[in-house]
Each structure stands twice: as structure tokens, then as C-alpha cells.
PDB file of N, CA and C in Angstrom:
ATOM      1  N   UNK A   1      65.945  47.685 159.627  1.00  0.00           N
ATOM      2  CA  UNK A   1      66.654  48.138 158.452  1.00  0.00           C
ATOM      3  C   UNK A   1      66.677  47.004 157.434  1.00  0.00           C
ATOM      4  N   UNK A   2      66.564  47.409 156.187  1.00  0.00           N
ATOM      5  CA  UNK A   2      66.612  46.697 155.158  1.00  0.00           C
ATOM      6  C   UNK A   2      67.683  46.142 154.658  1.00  0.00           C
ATOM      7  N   UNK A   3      67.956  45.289 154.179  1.00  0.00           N
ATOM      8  CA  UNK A   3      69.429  44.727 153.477  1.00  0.00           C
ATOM      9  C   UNK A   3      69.341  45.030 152.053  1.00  0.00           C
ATOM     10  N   UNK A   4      70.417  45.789 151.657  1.00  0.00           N
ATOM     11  CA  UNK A   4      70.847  45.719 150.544  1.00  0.00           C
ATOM     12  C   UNK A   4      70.243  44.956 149.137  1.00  0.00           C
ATOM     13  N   UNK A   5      70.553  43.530 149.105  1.00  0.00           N
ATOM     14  CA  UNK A   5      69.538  42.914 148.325  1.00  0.00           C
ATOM     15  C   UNK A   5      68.271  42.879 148.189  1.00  0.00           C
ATOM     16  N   UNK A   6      67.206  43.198 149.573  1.00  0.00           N
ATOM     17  CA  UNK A   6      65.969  43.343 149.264  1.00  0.00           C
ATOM     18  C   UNK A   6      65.476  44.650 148.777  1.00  0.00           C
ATOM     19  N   UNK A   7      66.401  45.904 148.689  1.00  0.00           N
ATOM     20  CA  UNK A   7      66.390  47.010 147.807  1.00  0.00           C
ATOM     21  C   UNK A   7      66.778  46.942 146.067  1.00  0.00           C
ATOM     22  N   UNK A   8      67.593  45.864 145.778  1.00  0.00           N
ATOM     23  CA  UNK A   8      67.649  45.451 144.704  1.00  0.00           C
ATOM     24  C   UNK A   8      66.417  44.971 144.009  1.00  0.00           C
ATOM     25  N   UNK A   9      65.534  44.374 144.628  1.00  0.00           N
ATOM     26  CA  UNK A   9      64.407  43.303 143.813  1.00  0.00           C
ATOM     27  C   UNK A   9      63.148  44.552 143.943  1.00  0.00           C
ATOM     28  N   UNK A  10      63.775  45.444 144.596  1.00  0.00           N
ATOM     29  CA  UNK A  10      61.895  46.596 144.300  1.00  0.00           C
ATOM     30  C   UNK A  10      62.195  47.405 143.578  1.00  0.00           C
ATOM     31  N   UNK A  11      61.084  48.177 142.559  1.00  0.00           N
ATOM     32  CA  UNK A  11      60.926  49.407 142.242  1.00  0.00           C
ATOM     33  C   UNK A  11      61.906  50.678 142.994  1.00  0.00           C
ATOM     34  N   UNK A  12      62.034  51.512 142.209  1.00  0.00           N
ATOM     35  CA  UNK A  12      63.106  52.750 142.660  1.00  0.00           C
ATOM     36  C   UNK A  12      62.016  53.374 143.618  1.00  0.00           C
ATOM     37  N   UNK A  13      60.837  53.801 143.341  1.00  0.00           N
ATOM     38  CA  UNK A  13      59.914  54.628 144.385  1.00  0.00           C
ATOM     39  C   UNK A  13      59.629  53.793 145.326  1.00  0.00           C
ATOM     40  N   UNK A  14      59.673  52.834 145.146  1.00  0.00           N
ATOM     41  CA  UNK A  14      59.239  51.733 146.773  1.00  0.00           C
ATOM     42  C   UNK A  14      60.724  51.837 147.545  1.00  0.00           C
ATOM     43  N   UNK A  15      61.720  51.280 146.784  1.00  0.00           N
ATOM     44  CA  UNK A  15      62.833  51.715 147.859  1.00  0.00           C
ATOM     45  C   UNK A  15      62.969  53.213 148.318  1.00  0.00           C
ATOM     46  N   UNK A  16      63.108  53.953 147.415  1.00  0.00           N
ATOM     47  CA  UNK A  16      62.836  55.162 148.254  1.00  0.00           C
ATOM     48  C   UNK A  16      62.056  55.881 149.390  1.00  0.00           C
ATOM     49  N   UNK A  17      60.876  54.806 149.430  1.00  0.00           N
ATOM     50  CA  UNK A  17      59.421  55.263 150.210  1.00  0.00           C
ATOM     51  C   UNK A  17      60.182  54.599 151.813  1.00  0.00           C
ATOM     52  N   UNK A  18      60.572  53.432 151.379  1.00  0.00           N
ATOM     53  CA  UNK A  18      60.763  52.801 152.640  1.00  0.00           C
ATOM     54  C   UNK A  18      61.396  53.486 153.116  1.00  0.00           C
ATOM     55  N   UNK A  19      62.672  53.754 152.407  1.00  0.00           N
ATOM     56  CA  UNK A  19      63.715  54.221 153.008  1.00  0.00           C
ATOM     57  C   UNK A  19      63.933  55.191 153.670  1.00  0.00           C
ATOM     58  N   UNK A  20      63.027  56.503 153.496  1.00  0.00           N
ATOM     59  CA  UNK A  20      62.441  57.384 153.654  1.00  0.00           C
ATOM     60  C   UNK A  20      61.535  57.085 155.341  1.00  0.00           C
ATOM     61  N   UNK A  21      61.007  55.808 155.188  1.00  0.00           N
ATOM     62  CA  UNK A  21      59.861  55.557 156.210  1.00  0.00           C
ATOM     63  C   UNK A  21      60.408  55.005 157.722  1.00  0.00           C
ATOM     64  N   UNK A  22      61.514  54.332 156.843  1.00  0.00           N
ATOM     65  CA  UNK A  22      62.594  53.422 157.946  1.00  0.00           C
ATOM     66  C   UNK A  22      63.866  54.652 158.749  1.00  0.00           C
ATOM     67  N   UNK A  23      63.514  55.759 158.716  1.00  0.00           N
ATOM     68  CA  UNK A  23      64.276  56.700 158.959  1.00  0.00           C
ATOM     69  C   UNK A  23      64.450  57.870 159.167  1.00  0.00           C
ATOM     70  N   UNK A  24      64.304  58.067 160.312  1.00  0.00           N
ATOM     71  CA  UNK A  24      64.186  59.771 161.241  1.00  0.00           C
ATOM     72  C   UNK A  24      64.525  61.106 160.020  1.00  0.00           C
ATOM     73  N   UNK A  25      64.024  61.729 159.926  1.00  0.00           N
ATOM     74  CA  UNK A  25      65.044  63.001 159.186  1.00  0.00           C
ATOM     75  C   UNK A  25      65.403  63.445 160.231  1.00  0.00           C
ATOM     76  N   UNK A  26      67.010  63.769 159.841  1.00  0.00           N
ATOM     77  CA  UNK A  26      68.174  64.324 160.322  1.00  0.00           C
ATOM     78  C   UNK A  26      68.943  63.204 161.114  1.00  0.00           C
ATOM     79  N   UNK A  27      68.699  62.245 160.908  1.00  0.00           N
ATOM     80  CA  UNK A  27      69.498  61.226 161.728  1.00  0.00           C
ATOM     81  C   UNK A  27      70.622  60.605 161.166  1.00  0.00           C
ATOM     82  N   UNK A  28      70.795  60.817 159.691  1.00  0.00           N
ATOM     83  CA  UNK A  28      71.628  60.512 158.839  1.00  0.00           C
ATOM     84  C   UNK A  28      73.316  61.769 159.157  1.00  0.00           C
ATOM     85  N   UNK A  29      74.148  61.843 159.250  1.00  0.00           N
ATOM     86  CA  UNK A  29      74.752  62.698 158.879  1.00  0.00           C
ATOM     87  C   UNK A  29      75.595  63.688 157.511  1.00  0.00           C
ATOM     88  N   UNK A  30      75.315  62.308 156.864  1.00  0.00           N
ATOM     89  CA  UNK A  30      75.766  62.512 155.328  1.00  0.00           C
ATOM     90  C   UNK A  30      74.550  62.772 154.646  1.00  0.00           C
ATOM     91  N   UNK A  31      73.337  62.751 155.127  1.00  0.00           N
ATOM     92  CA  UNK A  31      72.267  63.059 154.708  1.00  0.00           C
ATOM     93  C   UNK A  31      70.869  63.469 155.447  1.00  0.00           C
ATOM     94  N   UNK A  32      70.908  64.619 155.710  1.00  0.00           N
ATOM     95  CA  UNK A  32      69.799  64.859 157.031  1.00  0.00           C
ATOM     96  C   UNK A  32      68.453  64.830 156.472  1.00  0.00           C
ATOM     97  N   UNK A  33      68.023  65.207 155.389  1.00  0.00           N
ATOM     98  CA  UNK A  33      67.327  65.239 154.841  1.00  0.00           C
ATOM     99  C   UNK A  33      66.303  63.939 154.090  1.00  0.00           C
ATOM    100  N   UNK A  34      67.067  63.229 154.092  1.00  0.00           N
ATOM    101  CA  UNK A  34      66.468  62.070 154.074  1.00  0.00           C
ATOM    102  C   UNK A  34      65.630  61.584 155.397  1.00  0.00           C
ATOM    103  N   UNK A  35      64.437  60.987 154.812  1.00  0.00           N
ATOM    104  CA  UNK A  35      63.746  60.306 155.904  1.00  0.00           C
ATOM    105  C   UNK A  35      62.324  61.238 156.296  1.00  0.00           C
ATOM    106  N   UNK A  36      61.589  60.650 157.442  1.00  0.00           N
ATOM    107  CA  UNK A  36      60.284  61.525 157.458  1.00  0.00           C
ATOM    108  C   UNK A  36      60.297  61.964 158.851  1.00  0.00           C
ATOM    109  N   UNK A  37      59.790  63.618 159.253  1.00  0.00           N
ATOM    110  CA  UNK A  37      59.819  64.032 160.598  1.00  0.00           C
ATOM    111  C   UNK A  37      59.364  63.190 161.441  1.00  0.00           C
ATOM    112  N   UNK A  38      59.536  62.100 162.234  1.00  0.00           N
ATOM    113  CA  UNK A  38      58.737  61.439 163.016  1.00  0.00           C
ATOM    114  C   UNK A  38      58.735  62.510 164.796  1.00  0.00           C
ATOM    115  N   UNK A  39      59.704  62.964 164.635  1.00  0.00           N
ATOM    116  CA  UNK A  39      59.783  63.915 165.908  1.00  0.00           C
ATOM    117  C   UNK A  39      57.993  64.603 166.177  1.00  0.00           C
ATOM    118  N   UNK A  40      57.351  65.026 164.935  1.00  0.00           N
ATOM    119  CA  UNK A  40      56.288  65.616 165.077  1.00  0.00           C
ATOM    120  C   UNK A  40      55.376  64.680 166.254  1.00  0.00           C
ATOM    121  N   UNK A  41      55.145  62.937 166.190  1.00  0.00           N
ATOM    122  CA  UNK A  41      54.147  62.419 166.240  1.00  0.00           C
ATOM    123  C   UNK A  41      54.896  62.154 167.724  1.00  0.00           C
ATOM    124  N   UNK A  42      55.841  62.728 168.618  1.00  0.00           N
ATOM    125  CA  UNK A  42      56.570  62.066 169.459  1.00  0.00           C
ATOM    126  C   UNK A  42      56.220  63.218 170.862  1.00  0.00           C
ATOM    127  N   UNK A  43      55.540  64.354 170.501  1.00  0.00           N
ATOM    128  CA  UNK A  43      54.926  65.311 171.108  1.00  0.00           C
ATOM    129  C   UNK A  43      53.633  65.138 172.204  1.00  0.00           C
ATOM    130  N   UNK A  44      54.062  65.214 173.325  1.00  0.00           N
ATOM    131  CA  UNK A  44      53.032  64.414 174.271  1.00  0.00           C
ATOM    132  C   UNK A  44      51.427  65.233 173.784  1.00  0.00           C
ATOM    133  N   UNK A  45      51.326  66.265 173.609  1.00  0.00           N
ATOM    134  CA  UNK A  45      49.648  66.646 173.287  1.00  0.00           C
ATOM    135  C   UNK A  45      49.118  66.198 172.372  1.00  0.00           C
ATOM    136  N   UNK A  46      50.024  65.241 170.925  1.00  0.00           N
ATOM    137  CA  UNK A  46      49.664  64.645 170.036  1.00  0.00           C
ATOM    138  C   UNK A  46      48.921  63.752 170.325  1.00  0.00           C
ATOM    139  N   UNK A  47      47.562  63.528 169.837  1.00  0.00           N
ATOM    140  CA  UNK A  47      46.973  61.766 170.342  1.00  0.00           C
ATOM    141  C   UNK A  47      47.668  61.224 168.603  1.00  0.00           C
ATOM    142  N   UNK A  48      47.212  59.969 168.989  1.00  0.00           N
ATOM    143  CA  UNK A  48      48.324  59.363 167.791  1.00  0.00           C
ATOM    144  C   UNK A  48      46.912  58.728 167.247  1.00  0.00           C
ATOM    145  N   UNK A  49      46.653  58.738 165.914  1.00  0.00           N
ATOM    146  CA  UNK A  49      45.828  58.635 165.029  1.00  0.00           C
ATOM    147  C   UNK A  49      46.038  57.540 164.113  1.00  0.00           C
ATOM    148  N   UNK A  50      45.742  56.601 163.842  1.00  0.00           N
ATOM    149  CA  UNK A  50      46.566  55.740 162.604  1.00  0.00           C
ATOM    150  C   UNK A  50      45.547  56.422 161.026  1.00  0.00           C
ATOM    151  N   UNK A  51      44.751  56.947 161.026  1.00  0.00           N
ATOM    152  CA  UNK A  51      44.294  57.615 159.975  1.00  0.00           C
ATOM    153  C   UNK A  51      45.038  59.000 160.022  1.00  0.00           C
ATOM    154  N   UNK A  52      45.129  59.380 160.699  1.00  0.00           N
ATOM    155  CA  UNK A  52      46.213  60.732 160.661  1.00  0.00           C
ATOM    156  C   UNK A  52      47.450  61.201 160.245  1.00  0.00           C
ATOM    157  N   UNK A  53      47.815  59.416 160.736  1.00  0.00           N
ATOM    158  CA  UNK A  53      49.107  59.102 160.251  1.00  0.00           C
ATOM    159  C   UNK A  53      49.202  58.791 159.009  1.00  0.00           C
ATOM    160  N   UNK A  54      48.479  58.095 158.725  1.00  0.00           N
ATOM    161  CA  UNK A  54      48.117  58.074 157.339  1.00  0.00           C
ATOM    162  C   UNK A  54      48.499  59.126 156.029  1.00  0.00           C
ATOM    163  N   UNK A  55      47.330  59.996 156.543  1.00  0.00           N
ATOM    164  CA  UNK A  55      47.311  61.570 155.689  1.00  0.00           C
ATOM    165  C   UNK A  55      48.597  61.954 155.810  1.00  0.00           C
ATOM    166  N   UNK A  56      49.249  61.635 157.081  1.00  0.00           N
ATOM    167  CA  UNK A  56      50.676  62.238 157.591  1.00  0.00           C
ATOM    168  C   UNK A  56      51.579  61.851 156.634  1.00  0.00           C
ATOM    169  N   UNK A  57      51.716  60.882 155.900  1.00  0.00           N
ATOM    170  CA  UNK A  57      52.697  59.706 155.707  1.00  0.00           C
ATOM    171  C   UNK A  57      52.773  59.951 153.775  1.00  0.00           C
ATOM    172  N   UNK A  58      51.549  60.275 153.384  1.00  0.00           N
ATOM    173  CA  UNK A  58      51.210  60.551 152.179  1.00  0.00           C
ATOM    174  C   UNK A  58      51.711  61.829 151.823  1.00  0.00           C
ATOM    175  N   UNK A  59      51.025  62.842 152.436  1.00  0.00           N
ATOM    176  CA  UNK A  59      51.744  64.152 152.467  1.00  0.00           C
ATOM    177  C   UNK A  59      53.330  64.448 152.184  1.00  0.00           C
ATOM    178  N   UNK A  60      53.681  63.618 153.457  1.00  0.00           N
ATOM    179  CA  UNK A  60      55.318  63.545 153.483  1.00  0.00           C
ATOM    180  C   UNK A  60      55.783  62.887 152.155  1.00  0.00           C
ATOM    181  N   UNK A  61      55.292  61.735 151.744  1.00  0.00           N
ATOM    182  CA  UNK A  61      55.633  61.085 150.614  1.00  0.00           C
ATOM    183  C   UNK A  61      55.660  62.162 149.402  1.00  0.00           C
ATOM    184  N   UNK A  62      54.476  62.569 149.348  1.00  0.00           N
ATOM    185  CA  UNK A  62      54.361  63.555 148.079  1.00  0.00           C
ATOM    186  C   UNK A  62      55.128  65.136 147.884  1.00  0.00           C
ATOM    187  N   UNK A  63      55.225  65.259 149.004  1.00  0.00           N
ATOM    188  CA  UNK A  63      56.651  66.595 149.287  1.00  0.00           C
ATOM    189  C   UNK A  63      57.758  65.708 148.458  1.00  0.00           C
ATOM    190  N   UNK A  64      58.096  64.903 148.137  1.00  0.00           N
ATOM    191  CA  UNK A  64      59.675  63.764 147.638  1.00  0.00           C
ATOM    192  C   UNK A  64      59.269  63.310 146.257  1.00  0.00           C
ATOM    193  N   UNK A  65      58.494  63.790 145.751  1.00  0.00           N
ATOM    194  CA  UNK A  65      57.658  63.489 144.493  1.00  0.00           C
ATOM    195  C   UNK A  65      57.506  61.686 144.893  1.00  0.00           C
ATOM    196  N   UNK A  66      56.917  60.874 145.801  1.00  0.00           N
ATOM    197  CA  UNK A  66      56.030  59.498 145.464  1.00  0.00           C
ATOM    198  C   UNK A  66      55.032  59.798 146.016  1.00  0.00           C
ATOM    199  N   UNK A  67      54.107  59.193 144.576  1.00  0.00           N
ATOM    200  CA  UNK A  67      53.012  59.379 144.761  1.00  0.00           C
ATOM    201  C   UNK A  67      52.504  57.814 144.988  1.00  0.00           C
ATOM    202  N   UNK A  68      51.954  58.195 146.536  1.00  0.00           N
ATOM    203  CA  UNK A  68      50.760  56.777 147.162  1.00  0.00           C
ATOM    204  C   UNK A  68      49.323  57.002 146.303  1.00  0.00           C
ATOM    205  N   UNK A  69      49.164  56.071 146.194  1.00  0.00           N
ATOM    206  CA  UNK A  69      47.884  55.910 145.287  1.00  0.00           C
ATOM    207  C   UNK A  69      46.493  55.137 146.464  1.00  0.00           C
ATOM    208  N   UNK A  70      47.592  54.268 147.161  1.00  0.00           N
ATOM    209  CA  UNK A  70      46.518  53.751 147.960  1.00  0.00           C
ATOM    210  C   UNK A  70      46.974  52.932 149.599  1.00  0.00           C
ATOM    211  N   UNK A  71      46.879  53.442 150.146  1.00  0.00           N
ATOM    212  CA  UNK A  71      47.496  52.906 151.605  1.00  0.00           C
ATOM    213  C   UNK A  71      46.218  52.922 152.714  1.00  0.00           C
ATOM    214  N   UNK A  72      47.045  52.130 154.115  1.00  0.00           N
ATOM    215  CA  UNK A  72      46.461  51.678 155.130  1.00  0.00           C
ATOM    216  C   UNK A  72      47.277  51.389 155.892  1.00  0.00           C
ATOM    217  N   UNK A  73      47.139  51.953 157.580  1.00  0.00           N
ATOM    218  CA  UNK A  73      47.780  51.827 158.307  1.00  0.00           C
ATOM    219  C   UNK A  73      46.915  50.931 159.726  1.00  0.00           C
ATOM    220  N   UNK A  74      47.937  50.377 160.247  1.00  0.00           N
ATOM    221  CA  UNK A  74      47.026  49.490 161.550  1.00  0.00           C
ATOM    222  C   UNK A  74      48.529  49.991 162.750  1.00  0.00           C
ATOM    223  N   UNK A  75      48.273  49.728 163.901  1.00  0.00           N
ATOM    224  CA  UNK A  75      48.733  49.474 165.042  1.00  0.00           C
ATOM    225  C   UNK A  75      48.766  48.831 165.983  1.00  0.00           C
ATOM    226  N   UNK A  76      49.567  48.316 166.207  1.00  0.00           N
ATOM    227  CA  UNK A  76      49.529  47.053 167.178  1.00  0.00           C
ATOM    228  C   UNK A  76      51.119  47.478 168.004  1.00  0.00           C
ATOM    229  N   UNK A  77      50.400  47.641 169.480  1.00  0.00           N
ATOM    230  CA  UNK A  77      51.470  48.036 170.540  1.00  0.00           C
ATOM    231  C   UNK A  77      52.158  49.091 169.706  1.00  0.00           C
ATOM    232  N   UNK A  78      53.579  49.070 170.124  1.00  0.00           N
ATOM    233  CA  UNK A  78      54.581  49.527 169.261  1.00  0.00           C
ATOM    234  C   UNK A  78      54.963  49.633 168.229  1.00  0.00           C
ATOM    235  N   UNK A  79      54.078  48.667 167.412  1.00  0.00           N
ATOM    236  CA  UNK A  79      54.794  48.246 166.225  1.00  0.00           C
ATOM    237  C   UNK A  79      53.044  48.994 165.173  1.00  0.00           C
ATOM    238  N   UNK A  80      54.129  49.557 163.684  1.00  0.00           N
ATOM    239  CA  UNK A  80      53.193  49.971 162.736  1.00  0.00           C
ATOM    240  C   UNK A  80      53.267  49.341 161.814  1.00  0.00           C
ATOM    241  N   UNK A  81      52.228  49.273 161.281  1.00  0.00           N
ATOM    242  CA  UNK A  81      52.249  48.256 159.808  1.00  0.00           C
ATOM    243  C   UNK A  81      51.377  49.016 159.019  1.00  0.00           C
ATOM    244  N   UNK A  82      52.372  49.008 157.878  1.00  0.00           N
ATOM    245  CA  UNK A  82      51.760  50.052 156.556  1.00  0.00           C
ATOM    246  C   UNK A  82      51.224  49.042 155.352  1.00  0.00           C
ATOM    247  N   UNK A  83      50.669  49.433 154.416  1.00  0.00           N
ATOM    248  CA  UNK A  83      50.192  48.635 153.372  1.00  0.00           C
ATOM    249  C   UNK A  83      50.147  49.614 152.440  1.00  0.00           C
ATOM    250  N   UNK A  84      50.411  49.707 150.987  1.00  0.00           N
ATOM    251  CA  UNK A  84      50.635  50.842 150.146  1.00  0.00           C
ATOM    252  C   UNK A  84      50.802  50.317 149.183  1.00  0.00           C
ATOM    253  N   UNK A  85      50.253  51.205 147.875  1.00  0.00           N
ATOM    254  CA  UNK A  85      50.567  50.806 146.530  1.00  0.00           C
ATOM    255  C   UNK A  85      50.925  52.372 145.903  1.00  0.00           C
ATOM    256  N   UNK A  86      52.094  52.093 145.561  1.00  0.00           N
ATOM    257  CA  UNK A  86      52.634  53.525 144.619  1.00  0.00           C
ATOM    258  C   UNK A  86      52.298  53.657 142.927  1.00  0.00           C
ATOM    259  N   UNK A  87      52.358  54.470 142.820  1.00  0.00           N
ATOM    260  CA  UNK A  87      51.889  55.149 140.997  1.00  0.00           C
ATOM    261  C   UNK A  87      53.215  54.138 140.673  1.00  0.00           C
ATOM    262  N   UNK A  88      52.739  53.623 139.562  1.00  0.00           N
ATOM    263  CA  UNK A  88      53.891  52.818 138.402  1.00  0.00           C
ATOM    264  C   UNK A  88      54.285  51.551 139.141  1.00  0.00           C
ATOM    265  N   UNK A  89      52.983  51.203 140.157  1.00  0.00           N
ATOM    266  CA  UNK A  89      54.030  49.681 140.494  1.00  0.00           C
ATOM    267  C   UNK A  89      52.187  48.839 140.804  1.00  0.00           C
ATOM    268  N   UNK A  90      52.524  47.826 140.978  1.00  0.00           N
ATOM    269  CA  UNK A  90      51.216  46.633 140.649  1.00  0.00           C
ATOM    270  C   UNK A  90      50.837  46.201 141.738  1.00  0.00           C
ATOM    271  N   UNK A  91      52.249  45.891 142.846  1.00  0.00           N
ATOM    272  CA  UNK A  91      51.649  45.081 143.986  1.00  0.00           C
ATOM    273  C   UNK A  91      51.591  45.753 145.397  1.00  0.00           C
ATOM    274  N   UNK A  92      50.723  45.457 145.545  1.00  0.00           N
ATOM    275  CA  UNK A  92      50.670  46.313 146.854  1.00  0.00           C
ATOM    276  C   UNK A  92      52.006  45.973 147.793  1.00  0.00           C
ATOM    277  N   UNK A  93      52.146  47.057 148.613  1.00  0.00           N
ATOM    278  CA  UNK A  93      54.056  46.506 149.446  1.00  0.00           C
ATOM    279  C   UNK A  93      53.421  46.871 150.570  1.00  0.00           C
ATOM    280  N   UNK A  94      54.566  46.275 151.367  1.00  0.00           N
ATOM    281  CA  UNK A  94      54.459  46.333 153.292  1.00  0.00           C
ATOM    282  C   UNK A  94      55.389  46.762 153.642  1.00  0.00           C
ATOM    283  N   UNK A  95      55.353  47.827 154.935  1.00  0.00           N
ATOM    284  CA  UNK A  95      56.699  48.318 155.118  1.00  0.00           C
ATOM    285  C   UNK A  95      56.198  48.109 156.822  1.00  0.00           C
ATOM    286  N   UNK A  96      56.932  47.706 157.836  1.00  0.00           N
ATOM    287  CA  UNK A  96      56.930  47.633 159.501  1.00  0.00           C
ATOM    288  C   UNK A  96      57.570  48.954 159.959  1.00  0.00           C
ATOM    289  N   UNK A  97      57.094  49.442 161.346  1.00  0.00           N
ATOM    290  CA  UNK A  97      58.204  49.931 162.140  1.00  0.00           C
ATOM    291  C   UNK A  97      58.150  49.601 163.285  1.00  0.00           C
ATOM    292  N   UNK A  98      59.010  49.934 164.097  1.00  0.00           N
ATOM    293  CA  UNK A  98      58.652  49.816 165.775  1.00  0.00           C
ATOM    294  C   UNK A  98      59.032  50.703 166.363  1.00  0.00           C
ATOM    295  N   UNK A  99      57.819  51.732 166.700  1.00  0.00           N
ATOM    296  CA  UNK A  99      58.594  53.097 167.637  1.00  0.00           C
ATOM    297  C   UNK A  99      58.495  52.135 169.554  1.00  0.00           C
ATOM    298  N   UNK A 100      59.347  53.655 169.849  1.00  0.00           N
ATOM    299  CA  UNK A 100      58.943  53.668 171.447  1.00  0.00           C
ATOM    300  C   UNK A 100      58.983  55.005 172.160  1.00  0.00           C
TER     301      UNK A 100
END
């Protein structure tokens, strides 16, 4: 989870993306709706794709009106690492997760 201040120093669509990324939908109670289905990718017949996820991740983004312009995903163990550049912003951003 992010701190407070490092949501201050980004763009409104980058905090939103993360925030969105860093967070189950429906796990919120004051807000279920927030966040991205990860339940889908947690389905044992799923093989897990990091290009899939990809398409996955964009899609979801663009249902919330942000638009990815340009991303890349890698995997390592548990842990995901995104790379992304959104419409109206310059530098490319990094966002982590760590499922299990």
C-alpha cells in the first residue's frame, strides 16, 4: 500500500490506476467497486499469462476511463511488476504487487 504523500506527487490518473491495481474489487467496504477483479486470475484452470494479463489490466483500466497508452508486465515468483505510461503524463510509472 501506498502512503499518502506518494499519491500527492503523481498525476490524478496514475494515482487512480494504482490504486485501482493495489486493490481487490469488493474488498473495500465503503467502496466495493473500487479496484480490479483479481478473483478472475485466482481460478485454478486459468494458466496465468503475463501478456494476458496485460490485455487484462488495460481493459480493466479503460472500463474507469484511464487510458494506458503503453505498458509491460514481467513476473518473478509472486511478485508482479508493471511498467506503464498513461494518456496526459510523460514518464513512464511502476506499480509492484505480490499475490499468493
Amino acid at each position: 500500500m501506498a502512503s499518502l504523500s506518494g499519491y500527492l506527487g503523481k498525476g490524478r490518473n496514475v494515482a487512480r490506476f494504482e490504486n485501482n491495481f493495489q486493490t481487490n474489487q469488493g474488498s473495500l467496504y465503503y467502496a466495493p467497486s473500487i479496484g480490479f477483479d483479481f478473483d478472475y486470475w485466482y481460478m485454478p484452470e486459468v494458466n496465468f499469462n503475463a501478456a494476458a494479463f496485460n490485455t487484462w489490466i488495460i481493459n480493466e483500466s479503460v472500463k474507469r476511463s484511464i487510458m494506458v497508452l503503453n505498458s509491460k508486465v514481467e513476473v518473478e515468483g509472486f511478485t508482479l511488476k508493471m511498467s506503464y505510461t498513461l494518456a496526459g503524463t510523460a514518464d513512464t510509472q511502476y506499480v509492484t504487487g505480490s499475490y499468493t
